[in-house]
PDB file of N, CA and C in Angstrom:
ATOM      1  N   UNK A   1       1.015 -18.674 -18.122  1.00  0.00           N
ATOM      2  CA  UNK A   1       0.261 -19.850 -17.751  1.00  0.00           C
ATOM      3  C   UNK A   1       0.090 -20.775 -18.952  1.00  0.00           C
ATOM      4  N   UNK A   2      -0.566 -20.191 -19.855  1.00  0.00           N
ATOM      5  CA  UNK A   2      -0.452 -21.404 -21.590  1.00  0.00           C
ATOM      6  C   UNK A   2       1.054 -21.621 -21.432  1.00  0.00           C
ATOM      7  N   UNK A   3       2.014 -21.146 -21.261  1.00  0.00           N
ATOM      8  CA  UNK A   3       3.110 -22.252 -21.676  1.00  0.00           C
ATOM      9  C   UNK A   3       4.044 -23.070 -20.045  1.00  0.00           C
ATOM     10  N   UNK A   4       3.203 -22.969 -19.314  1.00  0.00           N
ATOM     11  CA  UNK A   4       3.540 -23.599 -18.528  1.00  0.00           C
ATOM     12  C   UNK A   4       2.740 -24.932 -18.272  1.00  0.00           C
ATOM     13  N   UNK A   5       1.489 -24.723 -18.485  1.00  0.00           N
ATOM     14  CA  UNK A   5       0.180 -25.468 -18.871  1.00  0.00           C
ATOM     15  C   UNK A   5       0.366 -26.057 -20.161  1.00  0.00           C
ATOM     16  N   UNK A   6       1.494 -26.116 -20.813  1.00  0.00           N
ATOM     17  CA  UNK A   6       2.164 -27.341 -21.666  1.00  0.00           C
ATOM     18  C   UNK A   6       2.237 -28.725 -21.483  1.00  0.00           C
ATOM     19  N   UNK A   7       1.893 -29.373 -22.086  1.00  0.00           N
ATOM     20  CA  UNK A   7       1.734 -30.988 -21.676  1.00  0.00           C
ATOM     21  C   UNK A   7       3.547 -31.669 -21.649  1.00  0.00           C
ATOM     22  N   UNK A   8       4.210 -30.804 -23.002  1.00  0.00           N
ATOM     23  CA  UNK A   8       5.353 -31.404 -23.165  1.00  0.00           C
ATOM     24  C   UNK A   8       6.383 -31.269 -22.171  1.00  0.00           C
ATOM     25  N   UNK A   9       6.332 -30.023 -21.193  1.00  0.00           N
ATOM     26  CA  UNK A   9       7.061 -29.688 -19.840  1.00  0.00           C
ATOM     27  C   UNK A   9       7.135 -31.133 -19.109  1.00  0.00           C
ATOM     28  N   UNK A  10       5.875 -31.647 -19.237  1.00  0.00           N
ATOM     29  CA  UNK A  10       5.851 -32.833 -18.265  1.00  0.00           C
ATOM     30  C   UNK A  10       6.146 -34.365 -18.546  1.00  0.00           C
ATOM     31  N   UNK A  11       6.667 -34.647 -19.904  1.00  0.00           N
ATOM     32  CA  UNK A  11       6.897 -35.249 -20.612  1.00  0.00           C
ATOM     33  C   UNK A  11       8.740 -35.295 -20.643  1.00  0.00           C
ATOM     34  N   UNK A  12       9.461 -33.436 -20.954  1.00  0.00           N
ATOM     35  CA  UNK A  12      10.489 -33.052 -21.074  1.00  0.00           C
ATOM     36  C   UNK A  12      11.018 -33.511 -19.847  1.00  0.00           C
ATOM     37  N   UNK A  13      10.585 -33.083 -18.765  1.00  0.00           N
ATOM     38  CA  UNK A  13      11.111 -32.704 -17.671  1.00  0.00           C
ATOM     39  C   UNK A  13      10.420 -33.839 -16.668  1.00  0.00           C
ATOM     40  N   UNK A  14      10.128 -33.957 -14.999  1.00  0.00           N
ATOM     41  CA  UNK A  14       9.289 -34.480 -14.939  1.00  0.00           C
ATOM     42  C   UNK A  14       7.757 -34.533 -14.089  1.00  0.00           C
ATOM     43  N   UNK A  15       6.561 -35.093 -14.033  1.00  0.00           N
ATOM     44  CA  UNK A  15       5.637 -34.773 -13.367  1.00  0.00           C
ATOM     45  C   UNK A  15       5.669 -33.730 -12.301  1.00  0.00           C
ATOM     46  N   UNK A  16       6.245 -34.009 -11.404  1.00  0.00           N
ATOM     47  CA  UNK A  16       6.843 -33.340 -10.086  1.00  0.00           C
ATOM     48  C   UNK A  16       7.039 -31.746 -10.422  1.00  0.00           C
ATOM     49  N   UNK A  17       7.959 -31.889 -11.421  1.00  0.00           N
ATOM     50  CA  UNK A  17       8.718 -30.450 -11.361  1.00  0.00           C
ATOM     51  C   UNK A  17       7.616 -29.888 -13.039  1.00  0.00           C
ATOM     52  N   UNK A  18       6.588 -30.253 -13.369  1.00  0.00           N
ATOM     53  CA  UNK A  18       5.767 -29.479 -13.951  1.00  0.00           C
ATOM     54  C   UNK A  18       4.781 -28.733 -13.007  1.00  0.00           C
ATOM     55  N   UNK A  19       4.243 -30.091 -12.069  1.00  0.00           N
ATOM     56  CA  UNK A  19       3.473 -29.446 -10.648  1.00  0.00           C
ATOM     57  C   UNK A  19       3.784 -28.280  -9.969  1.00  0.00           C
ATOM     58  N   UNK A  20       4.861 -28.471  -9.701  1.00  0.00           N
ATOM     59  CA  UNK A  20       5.830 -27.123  -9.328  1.00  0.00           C
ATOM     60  C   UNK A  20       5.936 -25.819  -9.939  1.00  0.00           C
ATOM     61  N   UNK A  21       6.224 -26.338 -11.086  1.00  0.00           N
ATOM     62  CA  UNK A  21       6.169 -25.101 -12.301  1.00  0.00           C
ATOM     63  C   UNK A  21       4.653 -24.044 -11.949  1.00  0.00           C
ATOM     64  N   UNK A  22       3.826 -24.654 -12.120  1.00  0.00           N
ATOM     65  CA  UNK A  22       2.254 -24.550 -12.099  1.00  0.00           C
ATOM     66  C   UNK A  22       1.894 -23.748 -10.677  1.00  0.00           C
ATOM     67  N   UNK A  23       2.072 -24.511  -9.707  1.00  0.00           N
ATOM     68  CA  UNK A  23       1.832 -24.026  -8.088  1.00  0.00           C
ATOM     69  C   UNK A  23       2.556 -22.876  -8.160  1.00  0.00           C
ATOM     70  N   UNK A  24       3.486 -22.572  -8.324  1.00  0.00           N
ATOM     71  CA  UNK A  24       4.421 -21.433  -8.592  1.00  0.00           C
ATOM     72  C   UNK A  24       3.578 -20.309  -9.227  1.00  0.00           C
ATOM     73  N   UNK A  25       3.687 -20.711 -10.594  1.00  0.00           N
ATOM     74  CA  UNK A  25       2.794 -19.811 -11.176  1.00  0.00           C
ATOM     75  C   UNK A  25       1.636 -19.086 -10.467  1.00  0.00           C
ATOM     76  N   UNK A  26       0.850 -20.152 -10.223  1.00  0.00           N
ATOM     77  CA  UNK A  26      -0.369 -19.823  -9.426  1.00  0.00           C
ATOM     78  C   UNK A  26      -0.149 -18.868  -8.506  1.00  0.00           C
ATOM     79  N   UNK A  27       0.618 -19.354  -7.764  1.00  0.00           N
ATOM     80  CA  UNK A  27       1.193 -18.103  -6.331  1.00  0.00           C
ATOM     81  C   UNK A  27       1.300 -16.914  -7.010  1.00  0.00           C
ATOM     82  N   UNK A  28       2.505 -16.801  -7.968  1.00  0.00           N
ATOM     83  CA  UNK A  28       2.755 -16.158  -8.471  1.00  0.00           C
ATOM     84  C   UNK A  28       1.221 -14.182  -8.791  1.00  0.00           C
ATOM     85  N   UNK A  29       0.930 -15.627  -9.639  1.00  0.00           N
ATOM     86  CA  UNK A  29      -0.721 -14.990 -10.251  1.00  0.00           C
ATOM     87  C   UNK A  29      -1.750 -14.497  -8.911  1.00  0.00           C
ATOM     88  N   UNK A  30      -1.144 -15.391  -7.964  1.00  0.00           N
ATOM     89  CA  UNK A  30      -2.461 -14.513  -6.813  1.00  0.00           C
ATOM     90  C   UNK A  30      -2.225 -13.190  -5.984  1.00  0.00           C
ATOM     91  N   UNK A  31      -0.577 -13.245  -6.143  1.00  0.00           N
ATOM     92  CA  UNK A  31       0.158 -12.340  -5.567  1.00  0.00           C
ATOM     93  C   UNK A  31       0.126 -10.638  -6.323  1.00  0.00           C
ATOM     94  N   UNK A  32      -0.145 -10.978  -7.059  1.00  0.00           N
ATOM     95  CA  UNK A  32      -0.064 -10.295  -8.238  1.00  0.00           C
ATOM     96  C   UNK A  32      -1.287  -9.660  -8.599  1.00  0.00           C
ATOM     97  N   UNK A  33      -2.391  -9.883  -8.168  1.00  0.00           N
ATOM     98  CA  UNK A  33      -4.005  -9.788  -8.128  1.00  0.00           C
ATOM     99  C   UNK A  33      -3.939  -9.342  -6.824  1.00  0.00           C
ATOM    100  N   UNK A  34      -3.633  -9.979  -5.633  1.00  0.00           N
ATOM    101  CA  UNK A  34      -3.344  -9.118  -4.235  1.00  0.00           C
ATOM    102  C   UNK A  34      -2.498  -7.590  -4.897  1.00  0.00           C
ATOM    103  N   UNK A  35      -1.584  -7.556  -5.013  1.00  0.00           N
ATOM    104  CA  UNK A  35      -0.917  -6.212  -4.948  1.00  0.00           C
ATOM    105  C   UNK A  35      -1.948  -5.305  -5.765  1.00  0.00           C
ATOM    106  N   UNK A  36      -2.251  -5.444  -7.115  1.00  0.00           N
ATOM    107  CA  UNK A  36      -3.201  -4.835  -7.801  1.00  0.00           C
ATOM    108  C   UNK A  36      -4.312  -4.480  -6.925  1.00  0.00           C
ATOM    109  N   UNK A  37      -4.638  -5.466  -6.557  1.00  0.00           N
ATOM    110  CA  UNK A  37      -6.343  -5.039  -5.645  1.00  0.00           C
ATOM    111  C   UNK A  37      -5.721  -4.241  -4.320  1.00  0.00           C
ATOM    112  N   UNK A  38      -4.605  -3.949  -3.945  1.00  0.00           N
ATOM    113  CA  UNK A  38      -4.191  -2.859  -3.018  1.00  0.00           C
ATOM    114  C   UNK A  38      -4.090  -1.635  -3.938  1.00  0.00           C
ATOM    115  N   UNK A  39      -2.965  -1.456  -4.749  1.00  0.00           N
ATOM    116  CA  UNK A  39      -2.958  -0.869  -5.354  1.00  0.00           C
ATOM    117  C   UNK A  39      -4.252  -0.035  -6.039  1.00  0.00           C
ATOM    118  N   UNK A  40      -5.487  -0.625  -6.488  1.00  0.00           N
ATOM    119  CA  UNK A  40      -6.007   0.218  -7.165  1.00  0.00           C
ATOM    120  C   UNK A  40      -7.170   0.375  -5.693  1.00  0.00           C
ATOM    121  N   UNK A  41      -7.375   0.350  -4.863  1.00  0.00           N
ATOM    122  CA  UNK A  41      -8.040   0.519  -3.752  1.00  0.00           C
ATOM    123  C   UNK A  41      -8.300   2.365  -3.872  1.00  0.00           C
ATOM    124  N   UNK A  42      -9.755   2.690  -4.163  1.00  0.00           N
ATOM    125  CA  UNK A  42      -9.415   4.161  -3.842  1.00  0.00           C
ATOM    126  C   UNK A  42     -10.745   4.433  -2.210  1.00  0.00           C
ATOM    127  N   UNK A  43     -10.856   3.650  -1.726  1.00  0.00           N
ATOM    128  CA  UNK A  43     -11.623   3.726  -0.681  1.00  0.00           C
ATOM    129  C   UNK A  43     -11.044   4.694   0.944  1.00  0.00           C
ATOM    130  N   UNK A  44      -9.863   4.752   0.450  1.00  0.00           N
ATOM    131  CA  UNK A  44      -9.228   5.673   1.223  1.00  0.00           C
ATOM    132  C   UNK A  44      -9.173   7.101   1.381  1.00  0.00           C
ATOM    133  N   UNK A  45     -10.002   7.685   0.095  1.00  0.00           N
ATOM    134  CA  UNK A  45      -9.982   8.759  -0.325  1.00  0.00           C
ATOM    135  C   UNK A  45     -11.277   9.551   0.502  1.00  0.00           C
ATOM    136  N   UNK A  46     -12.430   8.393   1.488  1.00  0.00           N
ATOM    137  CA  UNK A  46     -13.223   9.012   2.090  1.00  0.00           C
ATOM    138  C   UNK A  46     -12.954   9.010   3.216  1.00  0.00           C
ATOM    139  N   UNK A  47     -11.525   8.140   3.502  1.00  0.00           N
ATOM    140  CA  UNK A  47     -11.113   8.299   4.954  1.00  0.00           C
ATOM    141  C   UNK A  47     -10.322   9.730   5.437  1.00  0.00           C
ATOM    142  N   UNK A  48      -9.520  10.028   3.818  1.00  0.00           N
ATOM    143  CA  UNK A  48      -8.774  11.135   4.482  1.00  0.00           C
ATOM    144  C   UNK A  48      -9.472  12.356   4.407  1.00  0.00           C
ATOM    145  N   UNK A  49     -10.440  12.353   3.801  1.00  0.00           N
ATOM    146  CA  UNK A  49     -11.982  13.669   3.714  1.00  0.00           C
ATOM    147  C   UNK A  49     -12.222  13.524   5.329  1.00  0.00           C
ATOM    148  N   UNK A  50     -12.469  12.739   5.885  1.00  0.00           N
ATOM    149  CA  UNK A  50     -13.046  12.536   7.144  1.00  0.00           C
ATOM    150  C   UNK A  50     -12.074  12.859   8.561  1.00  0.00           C
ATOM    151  N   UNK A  51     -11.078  12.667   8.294  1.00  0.00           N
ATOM    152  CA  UNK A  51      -9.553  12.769   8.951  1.00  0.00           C
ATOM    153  C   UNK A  51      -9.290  14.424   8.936  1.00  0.00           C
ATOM    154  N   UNK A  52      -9.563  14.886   7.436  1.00  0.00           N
ATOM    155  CA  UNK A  52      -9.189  16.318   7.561  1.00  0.00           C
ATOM    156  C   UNK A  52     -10.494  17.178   7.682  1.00  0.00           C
ATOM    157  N   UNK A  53     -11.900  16.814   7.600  1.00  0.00           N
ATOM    158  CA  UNK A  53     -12.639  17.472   8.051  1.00  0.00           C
ATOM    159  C   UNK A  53     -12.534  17.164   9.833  1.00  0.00           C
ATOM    160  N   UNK A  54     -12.623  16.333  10.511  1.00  0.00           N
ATOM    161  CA  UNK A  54     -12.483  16.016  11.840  1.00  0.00           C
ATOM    162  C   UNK A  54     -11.118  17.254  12.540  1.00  0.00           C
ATOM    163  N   UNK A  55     -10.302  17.141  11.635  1.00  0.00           N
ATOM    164  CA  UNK A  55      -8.573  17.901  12.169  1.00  0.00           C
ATOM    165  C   UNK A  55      -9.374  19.282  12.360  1.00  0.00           C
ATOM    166  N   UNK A  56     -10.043  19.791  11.117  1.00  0.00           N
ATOM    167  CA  UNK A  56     -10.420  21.048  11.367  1.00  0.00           C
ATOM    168  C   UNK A  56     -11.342  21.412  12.142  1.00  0.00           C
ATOM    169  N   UNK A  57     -12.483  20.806  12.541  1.00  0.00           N
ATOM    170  CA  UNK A  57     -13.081  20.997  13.527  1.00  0.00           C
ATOM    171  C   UNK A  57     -13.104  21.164  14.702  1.00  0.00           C
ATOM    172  N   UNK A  58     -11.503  19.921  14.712  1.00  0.00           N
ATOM    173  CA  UNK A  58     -10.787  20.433  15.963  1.00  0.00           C
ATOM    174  C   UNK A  58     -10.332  20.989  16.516  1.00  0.00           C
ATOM    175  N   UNK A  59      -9.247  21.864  15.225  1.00  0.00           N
ATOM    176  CA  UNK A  59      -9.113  23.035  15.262  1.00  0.00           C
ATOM    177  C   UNK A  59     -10.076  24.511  15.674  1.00  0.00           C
ATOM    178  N   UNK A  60     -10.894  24.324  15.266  1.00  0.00           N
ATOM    179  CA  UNK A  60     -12.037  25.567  15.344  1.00  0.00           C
ATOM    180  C   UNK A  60     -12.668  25.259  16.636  1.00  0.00           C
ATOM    181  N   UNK A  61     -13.075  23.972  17.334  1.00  0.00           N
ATOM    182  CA  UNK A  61     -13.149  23.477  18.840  1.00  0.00           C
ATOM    183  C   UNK A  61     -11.956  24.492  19.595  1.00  0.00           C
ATOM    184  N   UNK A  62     -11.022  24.366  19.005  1.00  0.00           N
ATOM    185  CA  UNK A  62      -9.743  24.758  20.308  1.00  0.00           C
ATOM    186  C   UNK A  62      -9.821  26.122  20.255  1.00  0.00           C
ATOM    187  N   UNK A  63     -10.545  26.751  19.297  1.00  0.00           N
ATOM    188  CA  UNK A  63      -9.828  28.452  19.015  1.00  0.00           C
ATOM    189  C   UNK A  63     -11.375  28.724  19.857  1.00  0.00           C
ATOM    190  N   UNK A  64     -12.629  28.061  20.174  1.00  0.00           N
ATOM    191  CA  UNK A  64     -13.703  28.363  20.447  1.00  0.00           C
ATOM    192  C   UNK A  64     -13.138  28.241  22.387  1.00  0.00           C
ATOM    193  N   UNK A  65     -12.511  27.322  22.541  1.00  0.00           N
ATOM    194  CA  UNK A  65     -12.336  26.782  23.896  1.00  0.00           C
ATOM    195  C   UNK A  65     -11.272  28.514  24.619  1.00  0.00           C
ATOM    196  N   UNK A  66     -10.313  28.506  23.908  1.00  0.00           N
ATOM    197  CA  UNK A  66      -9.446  29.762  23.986  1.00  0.00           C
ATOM    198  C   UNK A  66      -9.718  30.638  23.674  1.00  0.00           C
ATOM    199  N   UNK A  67     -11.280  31.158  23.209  1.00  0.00           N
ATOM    200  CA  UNK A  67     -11.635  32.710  22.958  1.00  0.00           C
ATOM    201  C   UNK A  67     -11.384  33.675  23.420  1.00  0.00           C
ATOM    202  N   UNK A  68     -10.835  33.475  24.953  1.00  0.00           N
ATOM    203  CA  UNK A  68     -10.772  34.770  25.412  1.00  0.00           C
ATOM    204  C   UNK A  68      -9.454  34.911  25.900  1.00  0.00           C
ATOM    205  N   UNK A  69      -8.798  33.860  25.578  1.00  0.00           N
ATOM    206  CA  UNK A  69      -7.043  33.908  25.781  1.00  0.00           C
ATOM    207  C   UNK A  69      -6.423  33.820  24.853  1.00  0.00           C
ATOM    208  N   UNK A  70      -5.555  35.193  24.467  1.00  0.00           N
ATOM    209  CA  UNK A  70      -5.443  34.544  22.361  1.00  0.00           C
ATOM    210  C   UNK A  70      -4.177  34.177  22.578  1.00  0.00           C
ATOM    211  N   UNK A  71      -3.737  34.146  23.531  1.00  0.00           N
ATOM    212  CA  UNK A  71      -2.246  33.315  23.259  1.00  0.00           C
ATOM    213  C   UNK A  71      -2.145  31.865  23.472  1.00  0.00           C
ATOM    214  N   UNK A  72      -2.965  31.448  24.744  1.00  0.00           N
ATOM    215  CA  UNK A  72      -3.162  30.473  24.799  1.00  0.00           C
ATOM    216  C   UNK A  72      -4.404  29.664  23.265  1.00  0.00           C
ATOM    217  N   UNK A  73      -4.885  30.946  22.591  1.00  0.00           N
ATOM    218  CA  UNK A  73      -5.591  29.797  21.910  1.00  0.00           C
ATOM    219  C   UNK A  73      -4.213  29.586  20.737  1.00  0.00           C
ATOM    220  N   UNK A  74      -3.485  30.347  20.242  1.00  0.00           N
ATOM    221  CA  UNK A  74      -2.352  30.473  19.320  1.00  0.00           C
ATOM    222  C   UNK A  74      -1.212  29.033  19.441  1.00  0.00           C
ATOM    223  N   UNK A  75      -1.244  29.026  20.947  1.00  0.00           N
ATOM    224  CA  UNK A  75      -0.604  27.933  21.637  1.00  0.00           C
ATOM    225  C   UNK A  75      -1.125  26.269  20.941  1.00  0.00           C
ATOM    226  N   UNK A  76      -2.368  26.618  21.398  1.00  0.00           N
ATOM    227  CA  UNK A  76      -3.073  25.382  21.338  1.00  0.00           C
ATOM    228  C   UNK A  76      -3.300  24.705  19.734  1.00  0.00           C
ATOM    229  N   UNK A  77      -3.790  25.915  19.077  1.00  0.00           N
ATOM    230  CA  UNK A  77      -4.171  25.301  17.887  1.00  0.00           C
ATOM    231  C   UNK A  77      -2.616  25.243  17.315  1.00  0.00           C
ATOM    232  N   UNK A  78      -1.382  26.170  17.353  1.00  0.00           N
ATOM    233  CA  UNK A  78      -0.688  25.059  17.297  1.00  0.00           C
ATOM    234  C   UNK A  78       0.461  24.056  16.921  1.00  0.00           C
ATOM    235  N   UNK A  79      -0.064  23.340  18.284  1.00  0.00           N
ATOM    236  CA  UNK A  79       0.298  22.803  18.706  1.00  0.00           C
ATOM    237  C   UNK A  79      -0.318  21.281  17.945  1.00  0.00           C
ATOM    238  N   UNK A  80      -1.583  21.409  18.049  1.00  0.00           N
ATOM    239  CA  UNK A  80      -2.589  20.604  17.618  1.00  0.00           C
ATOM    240  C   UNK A  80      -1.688  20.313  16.140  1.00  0.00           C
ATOM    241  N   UNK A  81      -1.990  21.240  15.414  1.00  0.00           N
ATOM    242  CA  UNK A  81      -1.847  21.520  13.946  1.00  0.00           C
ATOM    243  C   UNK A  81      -0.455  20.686  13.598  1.00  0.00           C
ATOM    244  N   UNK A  82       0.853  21.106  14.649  1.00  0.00           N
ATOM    245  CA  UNK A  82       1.981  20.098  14.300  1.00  0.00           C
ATOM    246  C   UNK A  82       1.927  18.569  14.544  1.00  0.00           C
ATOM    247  N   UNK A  83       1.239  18.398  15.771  1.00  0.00           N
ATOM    248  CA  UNK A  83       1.004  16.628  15.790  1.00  0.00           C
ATOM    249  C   UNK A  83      -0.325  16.490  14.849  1.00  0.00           C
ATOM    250  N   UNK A  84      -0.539  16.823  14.419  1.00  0.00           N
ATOM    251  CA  UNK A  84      -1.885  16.313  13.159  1.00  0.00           C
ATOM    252  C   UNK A  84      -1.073  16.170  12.200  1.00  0.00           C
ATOM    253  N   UNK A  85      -0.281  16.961  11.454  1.00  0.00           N
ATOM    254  CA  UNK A  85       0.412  17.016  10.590  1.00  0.00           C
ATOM    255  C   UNK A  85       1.731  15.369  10.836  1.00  0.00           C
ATOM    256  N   UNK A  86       2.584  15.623  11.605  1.00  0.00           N
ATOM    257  CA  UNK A  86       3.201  14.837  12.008  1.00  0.00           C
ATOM    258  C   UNK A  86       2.417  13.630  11.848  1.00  0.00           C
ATOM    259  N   UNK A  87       1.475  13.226  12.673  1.00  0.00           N
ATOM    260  CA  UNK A  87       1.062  12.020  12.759  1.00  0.00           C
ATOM    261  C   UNK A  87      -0.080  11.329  11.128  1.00  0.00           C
ATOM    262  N   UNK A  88      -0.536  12.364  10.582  1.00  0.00           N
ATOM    263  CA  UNK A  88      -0.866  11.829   8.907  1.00  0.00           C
ATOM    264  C   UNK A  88       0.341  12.069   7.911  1.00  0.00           C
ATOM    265  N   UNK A  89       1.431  12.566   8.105  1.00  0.00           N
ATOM    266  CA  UNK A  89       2.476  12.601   7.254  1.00  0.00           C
ATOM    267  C   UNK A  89       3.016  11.128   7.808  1.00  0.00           C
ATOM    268  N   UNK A  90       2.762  10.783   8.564  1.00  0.00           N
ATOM    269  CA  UNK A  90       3.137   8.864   9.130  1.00  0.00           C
ATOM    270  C   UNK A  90       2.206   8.095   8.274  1.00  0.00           C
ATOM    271  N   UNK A  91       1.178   8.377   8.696  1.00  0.00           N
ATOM    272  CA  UNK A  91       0.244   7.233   8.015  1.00  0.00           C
ATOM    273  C   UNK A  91       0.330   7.029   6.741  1.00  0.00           C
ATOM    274  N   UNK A  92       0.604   8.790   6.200  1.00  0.00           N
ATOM    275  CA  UNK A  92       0.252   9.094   4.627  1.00  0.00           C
ATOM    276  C   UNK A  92       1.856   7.883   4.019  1.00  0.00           C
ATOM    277  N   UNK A  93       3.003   8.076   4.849  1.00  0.00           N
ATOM    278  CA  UNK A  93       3.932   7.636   4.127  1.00  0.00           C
ATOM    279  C   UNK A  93       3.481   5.957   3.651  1.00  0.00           C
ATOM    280  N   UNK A  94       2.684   4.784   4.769  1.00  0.00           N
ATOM    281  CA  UNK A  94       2.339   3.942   4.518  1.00  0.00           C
ATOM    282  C   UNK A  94       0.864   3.654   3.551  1.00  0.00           C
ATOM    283  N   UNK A  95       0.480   4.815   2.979  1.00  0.00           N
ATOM    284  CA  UNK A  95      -0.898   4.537   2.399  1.00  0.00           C
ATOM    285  C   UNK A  95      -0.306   3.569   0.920  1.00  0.00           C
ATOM    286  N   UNK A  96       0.382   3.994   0.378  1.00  0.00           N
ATOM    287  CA  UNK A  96       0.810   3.096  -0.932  1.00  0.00           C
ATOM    288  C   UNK A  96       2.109   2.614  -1.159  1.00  0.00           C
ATOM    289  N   UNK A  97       1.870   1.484  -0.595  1.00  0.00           N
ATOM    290  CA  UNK A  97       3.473   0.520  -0.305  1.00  0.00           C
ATOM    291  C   UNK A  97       4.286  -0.099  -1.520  1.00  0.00           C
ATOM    292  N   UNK A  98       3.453   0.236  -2.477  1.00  0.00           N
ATOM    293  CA  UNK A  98       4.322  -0.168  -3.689  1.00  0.00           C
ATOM    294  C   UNK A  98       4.779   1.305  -4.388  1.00  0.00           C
ATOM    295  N   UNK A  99       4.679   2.439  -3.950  1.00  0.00           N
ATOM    296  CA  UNK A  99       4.960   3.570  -4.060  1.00  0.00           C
ATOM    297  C   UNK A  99       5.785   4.646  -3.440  1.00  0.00           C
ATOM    298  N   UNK A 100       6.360   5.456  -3.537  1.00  0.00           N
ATOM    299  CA  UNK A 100       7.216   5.929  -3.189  1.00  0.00           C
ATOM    300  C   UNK A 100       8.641   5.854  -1.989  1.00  0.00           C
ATOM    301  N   UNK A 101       8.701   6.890  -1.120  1.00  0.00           N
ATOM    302  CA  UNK A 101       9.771   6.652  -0.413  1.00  0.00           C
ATOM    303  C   UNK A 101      10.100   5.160   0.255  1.00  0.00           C
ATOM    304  N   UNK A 102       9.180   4.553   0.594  1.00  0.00           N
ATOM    305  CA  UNK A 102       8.952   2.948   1.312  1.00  0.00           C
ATOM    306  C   UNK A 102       8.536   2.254   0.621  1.00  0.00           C
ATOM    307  N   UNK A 103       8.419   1.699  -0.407  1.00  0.00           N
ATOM    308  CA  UNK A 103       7.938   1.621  -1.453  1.00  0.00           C
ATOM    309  C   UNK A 103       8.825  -0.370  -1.466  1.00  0.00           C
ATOM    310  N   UNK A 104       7.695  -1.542  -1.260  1.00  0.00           N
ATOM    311  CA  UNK A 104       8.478  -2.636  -1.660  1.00  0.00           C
ATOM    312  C   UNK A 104       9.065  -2.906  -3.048  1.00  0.00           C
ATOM    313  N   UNK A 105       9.402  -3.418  -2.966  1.00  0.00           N
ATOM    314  CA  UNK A 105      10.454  -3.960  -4.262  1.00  0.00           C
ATOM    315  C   UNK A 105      10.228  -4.644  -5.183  1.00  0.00           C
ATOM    316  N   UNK A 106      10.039  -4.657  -6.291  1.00  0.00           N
ATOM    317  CA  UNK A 106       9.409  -5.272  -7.419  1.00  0.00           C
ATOM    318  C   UNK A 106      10.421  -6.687  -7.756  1.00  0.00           C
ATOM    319  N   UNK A 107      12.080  -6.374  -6.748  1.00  0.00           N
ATOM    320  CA  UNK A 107      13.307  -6.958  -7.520  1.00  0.00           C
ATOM    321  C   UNK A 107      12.402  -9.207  -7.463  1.00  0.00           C
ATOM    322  N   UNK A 108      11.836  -9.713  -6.677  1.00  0.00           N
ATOM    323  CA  UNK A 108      12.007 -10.650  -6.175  1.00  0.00           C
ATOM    324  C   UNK A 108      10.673 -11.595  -7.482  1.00  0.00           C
ATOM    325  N   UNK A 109       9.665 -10.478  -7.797  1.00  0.00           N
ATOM    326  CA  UNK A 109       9.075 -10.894  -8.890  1.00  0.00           C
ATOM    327  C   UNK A 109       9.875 -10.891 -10.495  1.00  0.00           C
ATOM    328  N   UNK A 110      10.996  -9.960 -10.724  1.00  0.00           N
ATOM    329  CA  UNK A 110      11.917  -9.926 -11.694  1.00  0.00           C
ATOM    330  C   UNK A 110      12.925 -11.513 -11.605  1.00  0.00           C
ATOM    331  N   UNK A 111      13.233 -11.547 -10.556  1.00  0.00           N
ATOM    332  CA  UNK A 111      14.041 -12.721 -10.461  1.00  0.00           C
ATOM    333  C   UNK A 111      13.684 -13.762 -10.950  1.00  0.00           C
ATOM    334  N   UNK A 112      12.486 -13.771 -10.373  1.00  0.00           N
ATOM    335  CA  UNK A 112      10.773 -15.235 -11.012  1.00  0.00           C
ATOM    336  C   UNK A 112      11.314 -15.202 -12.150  1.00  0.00           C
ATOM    337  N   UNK A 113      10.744 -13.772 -12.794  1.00  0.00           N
ATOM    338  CA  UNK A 113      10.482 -13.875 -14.551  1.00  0.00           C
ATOM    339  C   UNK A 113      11.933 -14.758 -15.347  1.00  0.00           C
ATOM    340  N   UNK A 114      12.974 -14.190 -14.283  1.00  0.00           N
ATOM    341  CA  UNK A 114      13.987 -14.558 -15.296  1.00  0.00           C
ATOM    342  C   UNK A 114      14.497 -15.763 -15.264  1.00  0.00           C
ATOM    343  N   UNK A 115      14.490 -16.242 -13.693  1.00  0.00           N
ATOM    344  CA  UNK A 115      14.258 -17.958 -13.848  1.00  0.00           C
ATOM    345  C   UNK A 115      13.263 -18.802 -14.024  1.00  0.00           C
ATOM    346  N   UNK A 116      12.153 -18.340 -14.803  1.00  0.00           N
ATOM    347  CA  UNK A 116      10.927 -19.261 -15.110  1.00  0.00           C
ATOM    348  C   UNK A 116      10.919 -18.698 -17.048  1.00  0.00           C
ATOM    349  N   UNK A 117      11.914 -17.877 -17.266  1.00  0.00           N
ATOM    350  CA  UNK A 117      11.900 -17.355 -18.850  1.00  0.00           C
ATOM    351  C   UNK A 117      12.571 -18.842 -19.609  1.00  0.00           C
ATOM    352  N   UNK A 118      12.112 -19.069 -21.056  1.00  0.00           N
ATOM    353  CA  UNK A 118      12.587 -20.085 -21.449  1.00  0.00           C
ATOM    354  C   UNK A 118      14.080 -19.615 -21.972  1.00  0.00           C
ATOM    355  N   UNK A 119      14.893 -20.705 -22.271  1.00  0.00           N
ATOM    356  CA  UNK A 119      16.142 -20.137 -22.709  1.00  0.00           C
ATOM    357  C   UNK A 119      16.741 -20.265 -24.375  1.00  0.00           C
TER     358      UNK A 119
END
């Protein structure tokens, strides 16, 4: 930002395309404060306490419901146990999108740097 926030850019070059320079930046800079403020988000950490205390309860619900049928309770819980699993191994893959297997791409902010780098 100080060297874009150069007076002589606009002097060199002209009004227009310093404005530009700047708005850019800016985007740039808010985008960049968005991803961070996802990124360092740890408020999720009381959702999945709550997710896996709830799973287990449910669990212990189903083995209480099937007490006196142990195959059917064997059945049930599970059964339970693979779509729980299944369905937070989904969510879990989208919890941090700048991270791993799905993970967006850093390439389009590199590109910025290298056409906004002086030469």
């Amino acid at each position: 930002m100080r060297e874009l926030s150069d007076p002589k850019i606009a002097t060199e070059a002209s009004q227009s395309v310093h404005s530009a320079l700047l708005s850019t930046a800016l985007k740039v800079r808010d985008a960049r404060a968005d991803r961070l403020a996802l990124a360092s988000d740890h408020t999720n950490d009381v959702k999945w306490a709550t997710v896996l205390i709830l799973g287990v309860l449910t669990q212990i619900a189903l083995a209480f419901v099937h007490l006196e049928r142990p195959r059917a309770q064997i059945a049930a819980i599970g059964l339970f146990s693979v779509a729980a699993v299944v369905a937070l191994g989904l969510v879990a893959l989208q919890e941090q999108p700048f991270d791993g297997a799905l993970r967006i791409s850093s390439a389009p902010l590199q590109q910025l740097l290298k056409a906004t780098a002086p030469p």
